[in-house]
C-alpha atoms as a PDB file:
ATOM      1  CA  UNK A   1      32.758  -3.258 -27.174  1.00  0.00           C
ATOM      2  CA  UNK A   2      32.920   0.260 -26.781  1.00  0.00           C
ATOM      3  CA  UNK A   3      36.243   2.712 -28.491  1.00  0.00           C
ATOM      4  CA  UNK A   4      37.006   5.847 -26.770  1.00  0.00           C
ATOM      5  CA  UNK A   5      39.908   8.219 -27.760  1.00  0.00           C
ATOM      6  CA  UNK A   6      42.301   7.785 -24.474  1.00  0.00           C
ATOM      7  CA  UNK A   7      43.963  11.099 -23.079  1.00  0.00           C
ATOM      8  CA  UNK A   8      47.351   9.453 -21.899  1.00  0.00           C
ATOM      9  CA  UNK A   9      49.006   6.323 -21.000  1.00  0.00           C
ATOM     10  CA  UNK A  10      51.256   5.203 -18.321  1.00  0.00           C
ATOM     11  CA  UNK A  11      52.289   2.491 -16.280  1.00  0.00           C
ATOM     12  CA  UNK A  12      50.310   0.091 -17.568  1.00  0.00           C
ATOM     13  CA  UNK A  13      46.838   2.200 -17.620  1.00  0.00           C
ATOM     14  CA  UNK A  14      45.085   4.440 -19.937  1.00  0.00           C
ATOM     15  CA  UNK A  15      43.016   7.077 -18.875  1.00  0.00           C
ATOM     16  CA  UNK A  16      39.712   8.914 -20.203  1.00  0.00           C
ATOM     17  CA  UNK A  17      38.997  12.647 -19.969  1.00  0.00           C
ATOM     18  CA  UNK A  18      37.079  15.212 -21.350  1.00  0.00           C
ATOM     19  CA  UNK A  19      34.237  14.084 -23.905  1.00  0.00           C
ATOM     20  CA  UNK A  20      35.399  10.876 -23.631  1.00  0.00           C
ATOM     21  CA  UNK A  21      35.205  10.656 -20.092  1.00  0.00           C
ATOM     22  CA  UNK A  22      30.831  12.166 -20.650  1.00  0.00           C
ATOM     23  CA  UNK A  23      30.519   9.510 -23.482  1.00  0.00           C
ATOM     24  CA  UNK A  24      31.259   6.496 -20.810  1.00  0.00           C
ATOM     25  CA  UNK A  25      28.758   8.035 -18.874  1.00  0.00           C
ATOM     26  CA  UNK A  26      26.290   8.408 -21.097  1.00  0.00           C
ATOM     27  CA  UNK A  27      26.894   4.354 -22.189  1.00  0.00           C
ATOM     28  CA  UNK A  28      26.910   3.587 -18.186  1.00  0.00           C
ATOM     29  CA  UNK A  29      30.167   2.000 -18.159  1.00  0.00           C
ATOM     30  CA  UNK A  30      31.795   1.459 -14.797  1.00  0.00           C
ATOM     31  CA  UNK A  31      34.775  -0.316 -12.836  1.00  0.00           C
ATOM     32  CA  UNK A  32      34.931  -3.643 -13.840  1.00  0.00           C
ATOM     33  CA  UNK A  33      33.713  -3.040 -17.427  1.00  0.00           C
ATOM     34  CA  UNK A  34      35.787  -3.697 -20.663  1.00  0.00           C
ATOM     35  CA  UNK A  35      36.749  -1.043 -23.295  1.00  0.00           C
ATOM     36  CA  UNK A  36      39.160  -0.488 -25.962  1.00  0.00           C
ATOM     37  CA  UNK A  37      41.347   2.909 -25.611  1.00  0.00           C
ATOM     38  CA  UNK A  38      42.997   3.890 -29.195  1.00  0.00           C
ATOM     39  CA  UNK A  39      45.691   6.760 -29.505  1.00  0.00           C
ATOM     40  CA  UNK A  40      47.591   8.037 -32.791  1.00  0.00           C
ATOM     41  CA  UNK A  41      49.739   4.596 -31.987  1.00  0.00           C
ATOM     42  CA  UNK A  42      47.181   1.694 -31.640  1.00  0.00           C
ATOM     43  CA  UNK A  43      44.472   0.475 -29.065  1.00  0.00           C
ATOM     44  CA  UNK A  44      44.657  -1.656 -26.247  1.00  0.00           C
ATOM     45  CA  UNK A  45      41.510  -3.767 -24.465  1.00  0.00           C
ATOM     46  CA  UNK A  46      41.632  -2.259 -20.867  1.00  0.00           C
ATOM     47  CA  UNK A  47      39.140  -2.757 -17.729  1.00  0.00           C
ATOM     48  CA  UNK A  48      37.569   0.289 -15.515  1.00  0.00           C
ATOM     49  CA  UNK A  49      39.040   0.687 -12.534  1.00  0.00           C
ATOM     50  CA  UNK A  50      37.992   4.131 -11.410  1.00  0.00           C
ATOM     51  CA  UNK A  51      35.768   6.601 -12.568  1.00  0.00           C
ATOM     52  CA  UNK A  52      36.288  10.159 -10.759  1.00  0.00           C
ATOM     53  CA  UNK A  53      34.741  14.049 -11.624  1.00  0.00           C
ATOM     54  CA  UNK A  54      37.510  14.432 -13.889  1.00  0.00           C
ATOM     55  CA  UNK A  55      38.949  10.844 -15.539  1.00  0.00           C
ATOM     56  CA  UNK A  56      38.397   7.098 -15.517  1.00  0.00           C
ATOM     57  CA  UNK A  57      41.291   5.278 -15.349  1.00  0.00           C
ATOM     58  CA  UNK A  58      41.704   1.480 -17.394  1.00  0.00           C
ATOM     59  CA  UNK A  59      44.003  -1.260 -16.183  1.00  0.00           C
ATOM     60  CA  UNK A  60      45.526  -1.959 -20.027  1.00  0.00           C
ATOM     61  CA  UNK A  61      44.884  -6.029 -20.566  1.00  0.00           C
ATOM     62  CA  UNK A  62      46.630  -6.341 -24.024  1.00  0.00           C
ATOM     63  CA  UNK A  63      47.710  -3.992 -26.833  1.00  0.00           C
ATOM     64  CA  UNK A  64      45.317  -5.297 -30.286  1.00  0.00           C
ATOM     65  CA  UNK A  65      46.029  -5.852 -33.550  1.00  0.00           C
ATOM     66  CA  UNK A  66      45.518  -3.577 -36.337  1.00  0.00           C
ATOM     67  CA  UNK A  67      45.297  -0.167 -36.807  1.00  0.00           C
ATOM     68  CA  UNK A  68      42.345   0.055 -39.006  1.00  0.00           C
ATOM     69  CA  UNK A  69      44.385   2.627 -40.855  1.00  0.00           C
ATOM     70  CA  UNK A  70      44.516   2.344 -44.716  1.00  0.00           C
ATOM     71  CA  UNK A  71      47.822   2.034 -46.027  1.00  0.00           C
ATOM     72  CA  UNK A  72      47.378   4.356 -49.433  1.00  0.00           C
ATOM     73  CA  UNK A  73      47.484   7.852 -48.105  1.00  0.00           C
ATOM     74  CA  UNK A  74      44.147   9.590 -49.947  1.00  0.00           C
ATOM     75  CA  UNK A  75      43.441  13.232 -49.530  1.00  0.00           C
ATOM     76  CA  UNK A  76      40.221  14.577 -50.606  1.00  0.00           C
ATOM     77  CA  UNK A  77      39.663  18.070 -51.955  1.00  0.00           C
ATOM     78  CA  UNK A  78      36.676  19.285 -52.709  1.00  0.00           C
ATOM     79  CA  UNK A  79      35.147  21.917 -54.073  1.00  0.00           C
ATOM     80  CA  UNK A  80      33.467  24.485 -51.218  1.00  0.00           C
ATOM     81  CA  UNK A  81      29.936  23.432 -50.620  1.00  0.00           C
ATOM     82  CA  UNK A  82      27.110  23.671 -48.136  1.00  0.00           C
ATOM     83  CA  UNK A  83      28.132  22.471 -44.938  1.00  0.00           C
ATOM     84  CA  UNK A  84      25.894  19.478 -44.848  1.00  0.00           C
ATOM     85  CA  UNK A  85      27.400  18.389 -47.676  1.00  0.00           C
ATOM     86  CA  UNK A  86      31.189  18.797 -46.363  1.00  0.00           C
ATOM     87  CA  UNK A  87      30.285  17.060 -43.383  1.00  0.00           C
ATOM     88  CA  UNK A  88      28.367  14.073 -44.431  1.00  0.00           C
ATOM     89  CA  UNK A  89      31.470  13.512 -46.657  1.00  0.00           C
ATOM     90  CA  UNK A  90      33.626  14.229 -43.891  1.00  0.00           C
ATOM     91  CA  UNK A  91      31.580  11.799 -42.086  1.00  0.00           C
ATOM     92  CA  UNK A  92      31.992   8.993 -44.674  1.00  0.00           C
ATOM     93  CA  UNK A  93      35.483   9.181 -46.125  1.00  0.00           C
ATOM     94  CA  UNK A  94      36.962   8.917 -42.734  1.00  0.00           C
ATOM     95  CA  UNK A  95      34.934   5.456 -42.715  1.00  0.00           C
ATOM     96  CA  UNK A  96      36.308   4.733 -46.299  1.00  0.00           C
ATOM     97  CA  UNK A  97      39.945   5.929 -44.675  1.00  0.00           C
ATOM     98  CA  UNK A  98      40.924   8.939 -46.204  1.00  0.00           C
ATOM     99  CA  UNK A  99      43.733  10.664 -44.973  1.00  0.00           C
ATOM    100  CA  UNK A 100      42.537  14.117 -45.046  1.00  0.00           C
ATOM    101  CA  UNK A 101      40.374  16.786 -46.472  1.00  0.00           C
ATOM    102  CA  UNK A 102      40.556  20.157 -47.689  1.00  0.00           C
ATOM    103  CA  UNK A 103      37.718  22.099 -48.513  1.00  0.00           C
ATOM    104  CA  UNK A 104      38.267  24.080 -51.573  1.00  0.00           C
ATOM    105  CA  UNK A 105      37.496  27.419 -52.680  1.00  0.00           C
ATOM    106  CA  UNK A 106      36.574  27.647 -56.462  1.00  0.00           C
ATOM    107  CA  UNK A 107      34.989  29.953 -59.259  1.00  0.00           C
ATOM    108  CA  UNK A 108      31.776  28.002 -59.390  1.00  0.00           C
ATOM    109  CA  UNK A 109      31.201  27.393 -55.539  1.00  0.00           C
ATOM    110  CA  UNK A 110      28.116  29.104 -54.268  1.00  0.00           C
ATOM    111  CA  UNK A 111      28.823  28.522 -50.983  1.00  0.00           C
ATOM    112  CA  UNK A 112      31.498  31.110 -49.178  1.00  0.00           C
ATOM    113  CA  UNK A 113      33.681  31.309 -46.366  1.00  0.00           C
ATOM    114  CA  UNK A 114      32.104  33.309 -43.412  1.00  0.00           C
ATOM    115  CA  UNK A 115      34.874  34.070 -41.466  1.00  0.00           C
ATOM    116  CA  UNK A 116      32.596  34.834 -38.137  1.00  0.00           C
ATOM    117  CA  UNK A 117      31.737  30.987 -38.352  1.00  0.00           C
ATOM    118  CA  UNK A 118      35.468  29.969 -38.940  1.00  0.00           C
ATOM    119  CA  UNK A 119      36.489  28.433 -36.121  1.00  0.00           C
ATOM    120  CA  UNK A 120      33.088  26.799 -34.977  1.00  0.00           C
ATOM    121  CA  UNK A 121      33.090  25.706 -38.237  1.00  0.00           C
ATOM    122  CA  UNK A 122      36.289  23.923 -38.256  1.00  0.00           C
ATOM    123  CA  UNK A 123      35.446  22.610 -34.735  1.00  0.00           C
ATOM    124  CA  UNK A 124      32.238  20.652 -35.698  1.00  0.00           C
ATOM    125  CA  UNK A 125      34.424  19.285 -38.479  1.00  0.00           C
ATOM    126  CA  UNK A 126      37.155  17.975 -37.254  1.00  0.00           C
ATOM    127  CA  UNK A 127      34.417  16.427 -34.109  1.00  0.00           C
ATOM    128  CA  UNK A 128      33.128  14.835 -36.979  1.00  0.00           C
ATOM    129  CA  UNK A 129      35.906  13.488 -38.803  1.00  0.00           C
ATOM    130  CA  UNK A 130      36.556  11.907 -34.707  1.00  0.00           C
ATOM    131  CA  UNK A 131      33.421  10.003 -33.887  1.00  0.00           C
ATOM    132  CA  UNK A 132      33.304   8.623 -37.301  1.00  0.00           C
ATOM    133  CA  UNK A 133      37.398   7.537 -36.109  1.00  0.00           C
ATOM    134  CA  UNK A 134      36.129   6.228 -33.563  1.00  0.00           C
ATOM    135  CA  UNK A 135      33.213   4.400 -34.985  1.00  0.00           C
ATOM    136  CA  UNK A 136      34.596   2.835 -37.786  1.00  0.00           C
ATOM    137  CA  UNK A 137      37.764   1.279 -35.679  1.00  0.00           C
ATOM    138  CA  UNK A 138      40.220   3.282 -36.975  1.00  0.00           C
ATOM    139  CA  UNK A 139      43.170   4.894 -34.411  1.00  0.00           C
ATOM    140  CA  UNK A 140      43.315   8.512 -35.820  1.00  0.00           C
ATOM    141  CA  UNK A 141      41.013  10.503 -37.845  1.00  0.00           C
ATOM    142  CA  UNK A 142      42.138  12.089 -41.134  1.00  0.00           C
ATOM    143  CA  UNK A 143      43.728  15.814 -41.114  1.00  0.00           C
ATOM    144  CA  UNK A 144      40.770  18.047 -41.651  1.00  0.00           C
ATOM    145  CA  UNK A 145      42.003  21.380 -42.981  1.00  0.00           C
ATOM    146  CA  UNK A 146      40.429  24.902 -42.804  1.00  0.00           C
ATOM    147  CA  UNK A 147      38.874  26.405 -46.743  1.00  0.00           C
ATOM    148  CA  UNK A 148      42.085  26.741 -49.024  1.00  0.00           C
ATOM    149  CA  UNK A 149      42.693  28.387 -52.131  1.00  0.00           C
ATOM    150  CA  UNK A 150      44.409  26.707 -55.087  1.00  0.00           C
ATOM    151  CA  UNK A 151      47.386  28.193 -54.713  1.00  0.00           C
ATOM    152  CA  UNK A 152      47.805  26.812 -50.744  1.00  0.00           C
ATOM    153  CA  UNK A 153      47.269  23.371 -52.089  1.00  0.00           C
ATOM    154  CA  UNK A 154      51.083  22.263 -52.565  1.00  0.00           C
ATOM    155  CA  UNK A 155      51.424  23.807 -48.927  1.00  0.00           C
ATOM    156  CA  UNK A 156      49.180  22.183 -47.389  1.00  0.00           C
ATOM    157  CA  UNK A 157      49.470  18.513 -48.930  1.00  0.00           C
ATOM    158  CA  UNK A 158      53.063  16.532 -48.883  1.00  0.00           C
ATOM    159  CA  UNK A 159      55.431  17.927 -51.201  1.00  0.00           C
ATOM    160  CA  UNK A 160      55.382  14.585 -53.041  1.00  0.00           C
ATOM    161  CA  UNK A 161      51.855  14.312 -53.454  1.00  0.00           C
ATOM    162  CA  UNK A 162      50.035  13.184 -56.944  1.00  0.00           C
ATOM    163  CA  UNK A 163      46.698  14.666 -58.626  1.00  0.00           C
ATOM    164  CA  UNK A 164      43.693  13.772 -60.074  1.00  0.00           C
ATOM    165  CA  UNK A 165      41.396  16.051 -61.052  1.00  0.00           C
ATOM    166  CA  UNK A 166      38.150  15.026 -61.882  1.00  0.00           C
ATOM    167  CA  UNK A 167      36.939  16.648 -65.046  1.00  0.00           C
ATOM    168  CA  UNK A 168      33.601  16.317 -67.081  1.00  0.00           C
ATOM    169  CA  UNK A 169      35.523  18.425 -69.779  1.00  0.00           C
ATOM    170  CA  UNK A 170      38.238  15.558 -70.132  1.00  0.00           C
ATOM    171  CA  UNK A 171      36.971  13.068 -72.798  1.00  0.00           C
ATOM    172  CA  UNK A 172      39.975  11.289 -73.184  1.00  0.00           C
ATOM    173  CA  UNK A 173      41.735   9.670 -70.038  1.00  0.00           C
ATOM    174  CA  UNK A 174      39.548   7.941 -67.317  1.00  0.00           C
ATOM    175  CA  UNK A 175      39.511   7.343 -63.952  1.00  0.00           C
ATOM    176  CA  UNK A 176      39.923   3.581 -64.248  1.00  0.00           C
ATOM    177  CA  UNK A 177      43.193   3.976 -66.532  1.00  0.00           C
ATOM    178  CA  UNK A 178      44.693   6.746 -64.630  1.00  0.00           C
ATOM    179  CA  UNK A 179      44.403   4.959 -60.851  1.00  0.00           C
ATOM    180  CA  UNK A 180      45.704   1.471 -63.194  1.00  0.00           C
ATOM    181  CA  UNK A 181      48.875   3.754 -63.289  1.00  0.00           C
ATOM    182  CA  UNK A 182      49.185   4.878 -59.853  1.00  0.00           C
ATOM    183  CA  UNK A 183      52.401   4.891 -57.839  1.00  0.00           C
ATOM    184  CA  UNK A 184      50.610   4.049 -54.272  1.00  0.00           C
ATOM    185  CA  UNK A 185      53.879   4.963 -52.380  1.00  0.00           C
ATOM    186  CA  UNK A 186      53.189   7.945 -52.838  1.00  0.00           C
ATOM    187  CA  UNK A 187      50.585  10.640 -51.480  1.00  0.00           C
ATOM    188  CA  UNK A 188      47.132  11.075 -53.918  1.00  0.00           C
ATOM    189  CA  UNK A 189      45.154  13.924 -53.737  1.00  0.00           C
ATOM    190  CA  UNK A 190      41.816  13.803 -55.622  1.00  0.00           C
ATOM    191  CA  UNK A 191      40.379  17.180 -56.586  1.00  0.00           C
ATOM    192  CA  UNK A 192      36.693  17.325 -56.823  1.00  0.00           C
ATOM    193  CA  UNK A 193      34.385  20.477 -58.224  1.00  0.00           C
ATOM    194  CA  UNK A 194      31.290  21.868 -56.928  1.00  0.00           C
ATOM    195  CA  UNK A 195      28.565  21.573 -58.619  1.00  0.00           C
ATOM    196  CA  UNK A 196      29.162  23.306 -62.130  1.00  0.00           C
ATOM    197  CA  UNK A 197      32.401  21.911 -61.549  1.00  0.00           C
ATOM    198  CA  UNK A 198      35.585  23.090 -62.482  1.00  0.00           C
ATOM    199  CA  UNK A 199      36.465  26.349 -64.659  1.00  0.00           C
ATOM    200  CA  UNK A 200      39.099  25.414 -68.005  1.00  0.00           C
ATOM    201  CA  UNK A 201      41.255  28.219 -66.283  1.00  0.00           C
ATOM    202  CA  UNK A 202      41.014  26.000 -62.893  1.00  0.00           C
ATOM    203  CA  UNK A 203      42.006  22.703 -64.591  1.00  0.00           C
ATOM    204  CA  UNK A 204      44.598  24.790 -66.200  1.00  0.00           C
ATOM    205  CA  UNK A 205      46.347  25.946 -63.032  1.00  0.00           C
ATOM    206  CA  UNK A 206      45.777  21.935 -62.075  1.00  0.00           C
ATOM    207  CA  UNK A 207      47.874  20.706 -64.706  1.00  0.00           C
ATOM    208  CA  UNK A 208      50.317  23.395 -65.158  1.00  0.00           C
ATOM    209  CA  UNK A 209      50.885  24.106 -60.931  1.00  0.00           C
ATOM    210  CA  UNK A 210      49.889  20.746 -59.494  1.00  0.00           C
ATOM    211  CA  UNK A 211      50.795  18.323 -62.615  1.00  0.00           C
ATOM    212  CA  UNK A 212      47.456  16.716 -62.047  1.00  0.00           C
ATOM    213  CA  UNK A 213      46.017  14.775 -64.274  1.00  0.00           C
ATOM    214  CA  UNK A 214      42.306  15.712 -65.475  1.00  0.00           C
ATOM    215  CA  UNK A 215      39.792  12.592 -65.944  1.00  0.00           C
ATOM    216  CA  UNK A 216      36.822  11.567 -66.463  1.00  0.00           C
ATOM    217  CA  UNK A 217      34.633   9.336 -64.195  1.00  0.00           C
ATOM    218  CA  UNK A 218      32.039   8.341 -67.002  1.00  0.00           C
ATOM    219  CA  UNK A 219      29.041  10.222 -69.050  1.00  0.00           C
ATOM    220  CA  UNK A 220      26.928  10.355 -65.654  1.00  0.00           C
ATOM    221  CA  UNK A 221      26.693  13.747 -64.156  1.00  0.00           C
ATOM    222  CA  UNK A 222      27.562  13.120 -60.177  1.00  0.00           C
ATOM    223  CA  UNK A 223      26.521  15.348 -57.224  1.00  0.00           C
ATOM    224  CA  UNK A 224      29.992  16.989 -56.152  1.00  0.00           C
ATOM    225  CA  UNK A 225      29.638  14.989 -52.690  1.00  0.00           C
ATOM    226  CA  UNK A 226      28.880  11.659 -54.639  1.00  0.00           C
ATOM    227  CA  UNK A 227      31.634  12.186 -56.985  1.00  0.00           C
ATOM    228  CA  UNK A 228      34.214  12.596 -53.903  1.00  0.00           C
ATOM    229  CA  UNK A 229      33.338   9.361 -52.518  1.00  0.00           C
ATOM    230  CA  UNK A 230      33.106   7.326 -55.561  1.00  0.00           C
ATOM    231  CA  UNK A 231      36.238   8.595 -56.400  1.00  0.00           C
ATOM    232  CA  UNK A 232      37.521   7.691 -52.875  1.00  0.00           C
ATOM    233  CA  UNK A 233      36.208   4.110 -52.978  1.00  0.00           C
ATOM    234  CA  UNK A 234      37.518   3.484 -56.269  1.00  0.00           C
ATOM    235  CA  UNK A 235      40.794   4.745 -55.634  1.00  0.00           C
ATOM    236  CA  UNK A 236      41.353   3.075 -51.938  1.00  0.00           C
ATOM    237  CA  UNK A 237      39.685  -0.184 -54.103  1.00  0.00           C
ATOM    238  CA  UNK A 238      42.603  -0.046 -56.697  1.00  0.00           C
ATOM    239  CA  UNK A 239      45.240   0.403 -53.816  1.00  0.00           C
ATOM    240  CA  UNK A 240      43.780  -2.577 -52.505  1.00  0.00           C
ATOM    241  CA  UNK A 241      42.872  -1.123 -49.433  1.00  0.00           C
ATOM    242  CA  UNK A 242      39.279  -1.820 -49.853  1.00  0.00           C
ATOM    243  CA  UNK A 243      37.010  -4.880 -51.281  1.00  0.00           C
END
């Protein structure tokens, strides 16, 4: 059955506008036919009962079960990189259920911001981080924030938030032991490099600013957007939000 993103809801109907209202053209839905509308809130089965220019309107039949909404709150930050790569993990941690992403300026990135791009930019991501929303069954898609710096970071995330930086200088504490330790009630934010990773004066300002911990995730070298989904997987795995 097909998911849109409803506009508003009243009286016992949901309406479609906008995008939403091209993409049931484009699937040839009509009056009659069954969808599921989903807000911030939850979804609802509803029936067509009037497609115009400018909205379709859905008789609501029953609010569903679910949210599809994981219940450990998982930020990803990661290190600036092409845009491909921001997307496609954009793309797939909102089916994994992350919570949000921040795309992260370091000393290593190669990649920089173009500010003339900026809000196109931002756009295409957050349209991303959407359809993926909407594909996967979930009722919101994760924050997606604009490039930070570091020192936004603690802005930006909630004030209570963990860290765990991922470190291929760290020898000592891993991944596995660190999540075993995890307080899941409250906010984690997993910080992933670019490729070169991060500088000793970066995992520095980690510790010392952020009071993240630095880890390693094994003697394998990773692709900065393979390392930010493992991570993701294994960390929504241990919160027992996934497998």
């Amino acid at each position: 059955m097909h998911r849109f993103m409803l506009t508003g809801m009243s009286g016992g109907e949901f309406w479609l506008t906008g995008d939403e209202l091209r993409h049931l053209a484009v699937v040839r839905l009509g009056p009659g036919d069954t969808v599921i509308g989903f807000d911030g809130e939850g979804s609802y089965r509803g029936v067509i009962t009037e497609v115009g220019a400018e909205r379709a309107v859905c008789r609501i039949e029953a609010a569903l079960p679910g949210t599809g909404e994981a219940a450990a709150r998982i930020y990803l930050v990661m290190g600036l990189a092409k845009g491909e790569k921001i997307e496609w993990v954009i793309q797939k941690g909102t089916e994994l259920g992350m919570s949000g992403f921040i795309p992260l300026v370091t000393a290593r990135s190669i990649v920089r911001p173009d500010e003339s791009r900026r809000a196109a930019r931002e756009a295409r991501r957050r349209k991303i981080a959407a359809e993926a929303a909407k594909q996967c069954g979930r009722i919101r898609p994760p924050a997606i924030w604009p490039v930070a710096a570091w020192a936004e970071l603690p802005a930006l995330l909630p004030p209570d938030t963990a860290y765990i930086l991922a470190w291929e200088e760290e020898k000592e504490r891993s991944f596995r032991a660190e999540l075993a330790q995890t307080d899941w009630g409250r906010p984690l934010a997993l910080l992933i490099g670019p490729e070169g990773g991060f500088t000793p004066a970066e995992a520095g300002f980690a510790a010392r600013e952020l009071k993240a911990a630095p880890v390693s995730l094994g003697e394998r070298v990773l692709r900065s957007e393979t390392a930010a989904l493992a991570v993701l997987a294994l960390a929504l795995g241990a919160a027992g939000d996934l497998g």
